[in-house]
C-alpha atoms as a PDB file:
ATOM      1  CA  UNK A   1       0.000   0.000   0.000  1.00  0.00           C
ATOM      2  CA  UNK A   2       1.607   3.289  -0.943  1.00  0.00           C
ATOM      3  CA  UNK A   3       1.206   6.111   1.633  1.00  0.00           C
ATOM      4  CA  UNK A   4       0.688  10.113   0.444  1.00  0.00           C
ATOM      5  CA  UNK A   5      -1.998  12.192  -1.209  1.00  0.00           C
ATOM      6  CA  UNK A   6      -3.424  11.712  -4.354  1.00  0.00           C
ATOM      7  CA  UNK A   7      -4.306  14.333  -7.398  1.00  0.00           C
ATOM      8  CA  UNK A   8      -7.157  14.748  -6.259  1.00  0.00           C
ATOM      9  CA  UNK A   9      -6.941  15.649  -3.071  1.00  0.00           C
ATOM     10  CA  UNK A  10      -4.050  18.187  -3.683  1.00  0.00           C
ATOM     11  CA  UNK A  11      -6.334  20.199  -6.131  1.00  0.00           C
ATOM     12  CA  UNK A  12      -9.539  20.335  -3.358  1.00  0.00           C
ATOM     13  CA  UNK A  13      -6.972  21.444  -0.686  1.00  0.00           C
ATOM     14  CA  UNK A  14      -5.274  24.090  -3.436  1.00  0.00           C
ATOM     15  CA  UNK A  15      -8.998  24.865  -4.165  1.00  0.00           C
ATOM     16  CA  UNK A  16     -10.339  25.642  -0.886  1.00  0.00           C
ATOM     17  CA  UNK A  17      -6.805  27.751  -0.173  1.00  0.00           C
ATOM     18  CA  UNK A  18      -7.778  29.578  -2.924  1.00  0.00           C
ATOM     19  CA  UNK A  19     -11.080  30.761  -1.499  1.00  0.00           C
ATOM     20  CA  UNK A  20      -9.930  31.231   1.889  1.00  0.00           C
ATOM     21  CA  UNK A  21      -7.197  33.540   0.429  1.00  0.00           C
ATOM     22  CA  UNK A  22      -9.678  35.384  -2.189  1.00  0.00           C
ATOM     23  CA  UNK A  23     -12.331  35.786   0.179  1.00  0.00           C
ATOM     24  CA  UNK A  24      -9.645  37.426   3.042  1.00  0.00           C
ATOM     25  CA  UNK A  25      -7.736  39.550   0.527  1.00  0.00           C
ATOM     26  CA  UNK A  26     -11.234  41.019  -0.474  1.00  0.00           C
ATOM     27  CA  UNK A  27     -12.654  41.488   3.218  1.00  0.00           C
ATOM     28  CA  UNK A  28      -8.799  43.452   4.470  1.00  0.00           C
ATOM     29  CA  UNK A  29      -9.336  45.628   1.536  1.00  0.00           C
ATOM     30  CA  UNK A  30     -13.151  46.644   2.455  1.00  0.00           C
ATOM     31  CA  UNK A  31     -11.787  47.373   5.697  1.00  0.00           C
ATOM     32  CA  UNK A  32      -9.033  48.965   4.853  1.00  0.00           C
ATOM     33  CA  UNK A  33     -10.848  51.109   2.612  1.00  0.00           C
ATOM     34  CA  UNK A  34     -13.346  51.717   5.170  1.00  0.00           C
ATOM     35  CA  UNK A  35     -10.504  52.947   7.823  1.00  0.00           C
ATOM     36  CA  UNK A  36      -9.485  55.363   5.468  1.00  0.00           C
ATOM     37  CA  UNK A  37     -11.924  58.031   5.292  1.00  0.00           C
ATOM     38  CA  UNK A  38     -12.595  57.337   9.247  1.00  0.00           C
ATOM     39  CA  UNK A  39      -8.384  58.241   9.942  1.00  0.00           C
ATOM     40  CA  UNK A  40      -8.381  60.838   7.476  1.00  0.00           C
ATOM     41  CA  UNK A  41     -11.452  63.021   9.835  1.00  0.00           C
ATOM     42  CA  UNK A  42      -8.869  61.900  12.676  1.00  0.00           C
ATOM     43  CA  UNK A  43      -5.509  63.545  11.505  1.00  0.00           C
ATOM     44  CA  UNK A  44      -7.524  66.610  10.236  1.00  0.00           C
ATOM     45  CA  UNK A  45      -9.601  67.100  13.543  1.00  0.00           C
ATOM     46  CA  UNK A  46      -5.738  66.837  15.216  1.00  0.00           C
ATOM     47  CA  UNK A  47      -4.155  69.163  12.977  1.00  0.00           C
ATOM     48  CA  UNK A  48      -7.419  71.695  13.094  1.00  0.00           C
ATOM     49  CA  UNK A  49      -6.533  71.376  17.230  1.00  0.00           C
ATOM     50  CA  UNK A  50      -2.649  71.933  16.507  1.00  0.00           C
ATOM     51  CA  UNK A  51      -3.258  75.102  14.670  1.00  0.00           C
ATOM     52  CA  UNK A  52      -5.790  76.514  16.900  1.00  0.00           C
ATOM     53  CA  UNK A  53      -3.719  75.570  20.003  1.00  0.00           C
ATOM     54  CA  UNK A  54      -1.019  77.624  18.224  1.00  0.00           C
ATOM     55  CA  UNK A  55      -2.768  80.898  17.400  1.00  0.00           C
ATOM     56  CA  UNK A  56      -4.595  80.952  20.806  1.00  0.00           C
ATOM     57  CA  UNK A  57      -1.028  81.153  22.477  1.00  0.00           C
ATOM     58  CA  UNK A  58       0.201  83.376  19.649  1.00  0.00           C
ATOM     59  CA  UNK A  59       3.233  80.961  18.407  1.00  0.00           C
ATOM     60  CA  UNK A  60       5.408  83.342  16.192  1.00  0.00           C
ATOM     61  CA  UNK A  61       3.010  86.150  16.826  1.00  0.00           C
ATOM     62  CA  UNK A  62       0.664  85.149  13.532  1.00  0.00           C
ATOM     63  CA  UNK A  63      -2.829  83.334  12.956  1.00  0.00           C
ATOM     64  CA  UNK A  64      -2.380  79.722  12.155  1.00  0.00           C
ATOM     65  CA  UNK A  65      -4.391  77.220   9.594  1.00  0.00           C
ATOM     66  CA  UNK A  66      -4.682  74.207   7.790  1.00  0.00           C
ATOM     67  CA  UNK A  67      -5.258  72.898   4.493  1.00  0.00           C
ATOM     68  CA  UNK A  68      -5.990  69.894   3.511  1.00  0.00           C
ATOM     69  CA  UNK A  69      -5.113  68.537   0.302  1.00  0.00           C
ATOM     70  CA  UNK A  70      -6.038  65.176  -1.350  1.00  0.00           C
ATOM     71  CA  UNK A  71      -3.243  63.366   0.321  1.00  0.00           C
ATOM     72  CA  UNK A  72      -2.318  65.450   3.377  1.00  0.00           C
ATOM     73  CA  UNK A  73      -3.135  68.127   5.747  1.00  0.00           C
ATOM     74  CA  UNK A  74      -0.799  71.435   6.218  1.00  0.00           C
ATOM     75  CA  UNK A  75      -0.425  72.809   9.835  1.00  0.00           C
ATOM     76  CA  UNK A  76       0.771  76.653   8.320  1.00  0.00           C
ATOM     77  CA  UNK A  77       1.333  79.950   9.612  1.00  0.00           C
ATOM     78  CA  UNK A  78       0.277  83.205   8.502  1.00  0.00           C
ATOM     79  CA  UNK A  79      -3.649  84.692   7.314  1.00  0.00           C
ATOM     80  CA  UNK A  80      -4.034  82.079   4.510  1.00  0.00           C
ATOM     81  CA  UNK A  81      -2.136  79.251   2.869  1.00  0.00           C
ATOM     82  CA  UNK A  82      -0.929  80.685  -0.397  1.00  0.00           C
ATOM     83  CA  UNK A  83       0.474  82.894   1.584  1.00  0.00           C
ATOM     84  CA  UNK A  84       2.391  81.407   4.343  1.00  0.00           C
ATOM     85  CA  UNK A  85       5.287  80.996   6.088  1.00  0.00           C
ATOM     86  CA  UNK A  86       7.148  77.271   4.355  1.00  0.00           C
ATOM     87  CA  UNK A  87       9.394  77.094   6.656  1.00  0.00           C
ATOM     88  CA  UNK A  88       6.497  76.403   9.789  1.00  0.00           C
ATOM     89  CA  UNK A  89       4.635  74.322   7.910  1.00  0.00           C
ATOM     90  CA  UNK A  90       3.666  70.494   9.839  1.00  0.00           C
ATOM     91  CA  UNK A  91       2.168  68.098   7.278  1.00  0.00           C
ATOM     92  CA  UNK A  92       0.037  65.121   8.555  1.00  0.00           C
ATOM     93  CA  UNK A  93       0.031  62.594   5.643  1.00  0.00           C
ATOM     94  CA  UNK A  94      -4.226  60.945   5.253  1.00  0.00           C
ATOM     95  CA  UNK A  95      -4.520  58.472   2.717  1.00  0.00           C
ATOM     96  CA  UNK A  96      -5.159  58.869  -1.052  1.00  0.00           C
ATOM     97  CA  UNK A  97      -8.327  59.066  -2.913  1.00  0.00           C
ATOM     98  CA  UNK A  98     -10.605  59.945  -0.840  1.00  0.00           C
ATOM     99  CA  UNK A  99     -13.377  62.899  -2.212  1.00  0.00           C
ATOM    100  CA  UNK A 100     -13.213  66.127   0.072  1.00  0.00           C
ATOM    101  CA  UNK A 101     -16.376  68.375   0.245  1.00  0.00           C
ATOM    102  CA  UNK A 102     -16.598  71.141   2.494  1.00  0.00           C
ATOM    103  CA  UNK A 103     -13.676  74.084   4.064  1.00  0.00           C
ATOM    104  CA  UNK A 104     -10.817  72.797   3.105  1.00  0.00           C
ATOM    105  CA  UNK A 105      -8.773  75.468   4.541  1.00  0.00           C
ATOM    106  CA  UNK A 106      -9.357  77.167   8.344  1.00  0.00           C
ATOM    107  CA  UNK A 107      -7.538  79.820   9.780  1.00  0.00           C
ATOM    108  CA  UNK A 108      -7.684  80.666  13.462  1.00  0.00           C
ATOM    109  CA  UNK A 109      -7.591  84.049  15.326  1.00  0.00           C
ATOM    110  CA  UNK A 110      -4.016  84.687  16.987  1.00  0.00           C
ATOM    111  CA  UNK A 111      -5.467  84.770  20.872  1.00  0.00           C
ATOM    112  CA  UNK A 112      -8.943  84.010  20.174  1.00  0.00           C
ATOM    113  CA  UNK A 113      -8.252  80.774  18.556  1.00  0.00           C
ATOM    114  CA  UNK A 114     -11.587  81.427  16.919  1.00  0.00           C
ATOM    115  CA  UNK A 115     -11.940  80.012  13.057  1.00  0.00           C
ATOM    116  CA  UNK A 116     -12.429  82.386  10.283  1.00  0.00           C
ATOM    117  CA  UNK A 117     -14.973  79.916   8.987  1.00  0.00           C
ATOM    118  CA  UNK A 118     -17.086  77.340   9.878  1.00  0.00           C
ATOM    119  CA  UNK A 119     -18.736  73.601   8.814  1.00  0.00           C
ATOM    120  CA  UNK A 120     -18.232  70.478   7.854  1.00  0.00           C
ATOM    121  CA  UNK A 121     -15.734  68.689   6.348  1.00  0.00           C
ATOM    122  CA  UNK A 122     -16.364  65.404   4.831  1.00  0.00           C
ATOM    123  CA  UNK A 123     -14.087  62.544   4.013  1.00  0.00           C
ATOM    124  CA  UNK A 124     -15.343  59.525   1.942  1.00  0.00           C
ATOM    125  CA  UNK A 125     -14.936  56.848  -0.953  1.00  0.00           C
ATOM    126  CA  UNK A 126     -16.995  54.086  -2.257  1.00  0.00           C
ATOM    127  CA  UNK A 127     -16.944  51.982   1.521  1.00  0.00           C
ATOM    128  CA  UNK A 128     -17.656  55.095   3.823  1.00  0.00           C
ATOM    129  CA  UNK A 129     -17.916  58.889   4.922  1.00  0.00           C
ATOM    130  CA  UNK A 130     -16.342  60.120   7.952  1.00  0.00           C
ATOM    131  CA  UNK A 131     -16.839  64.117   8.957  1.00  0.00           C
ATOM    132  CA  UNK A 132     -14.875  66.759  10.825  1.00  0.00           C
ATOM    133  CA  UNK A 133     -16.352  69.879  11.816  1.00  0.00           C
ATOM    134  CA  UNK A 134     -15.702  73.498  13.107  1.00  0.00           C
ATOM    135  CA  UNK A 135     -18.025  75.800  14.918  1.00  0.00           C
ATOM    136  CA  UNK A 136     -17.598  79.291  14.585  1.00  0.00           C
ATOM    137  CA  UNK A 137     -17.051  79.530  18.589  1.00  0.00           C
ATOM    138  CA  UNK A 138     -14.062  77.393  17.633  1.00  0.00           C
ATOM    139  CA  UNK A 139     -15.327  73.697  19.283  1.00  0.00           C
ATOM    140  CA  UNK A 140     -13.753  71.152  16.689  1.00  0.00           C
ATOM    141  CA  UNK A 141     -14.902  67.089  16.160  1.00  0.00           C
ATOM    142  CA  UNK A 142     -16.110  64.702  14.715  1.00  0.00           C
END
């Protein structure tokens, strides 16, 4: 009697391998996808805090913003962010292709830390949506 595995039972064990991979490569990728737009609200609610933090104890004597761009978000100095001071600037890196509606710049008052607008931001791609948001008395979330 010979001992081992036959054909056949090599191919269902390769075949049900295969699934079990396709089926968990598919499910990380929802997820991770899903994560995305929920961590990009996250680094954009801390960098909104940063830069309000900063003007409310008047760091460099100057209003502080951010910007955020489709792959990162731009702690600057200065009134606006076309016209700010480079060499300040803190960039928090959010992931890639993700749609942004809403402010996608804020600038706080030196002392009063209050924004010079308010609303909603909103982060999202085909799995999910995830919001920030800015009063105009300055309370930030999500």
């Amino acid at each position: 009697m010979k001992k081992g595995f036959s054909l056949i039972e090599m191919i269902v064990v390769i075949g049900i391998i295969s699934i079990v991979g396709s089926i968990s490569l598919v499910t990380y990728n929802t997820l991770r996808y899903v994560g995305d737009a929920r961590h990009a609200a996250y680094v954009f609610v801390d960098a909104l805090k940063e830069a309000q933090n900063k003007a409310k104890i008047m760091e460099y004597d100057t209003a502080w913003g951010v910007k955020v761009n489709t792959a990162d978000a731009v702690v600057f100095s200065g009134a606006s962010y076309s016209g700010r001071e480079t060499s300040r600037d803190k960039v928090y890196i959010i992931p890639k292709d993700l749609i942004i509606s809403g402010p996608t710049e804020i600038v706080f008052a030196k002392f009063t830390g209050l924004p010079n607008t308010s609303g909603t931001t909103t982060f999202s791609n085909a799995f999910s949506t995830s919001t920030a948001y800015v009063w105009s008395s300055g309370v930030i979330g999500y």
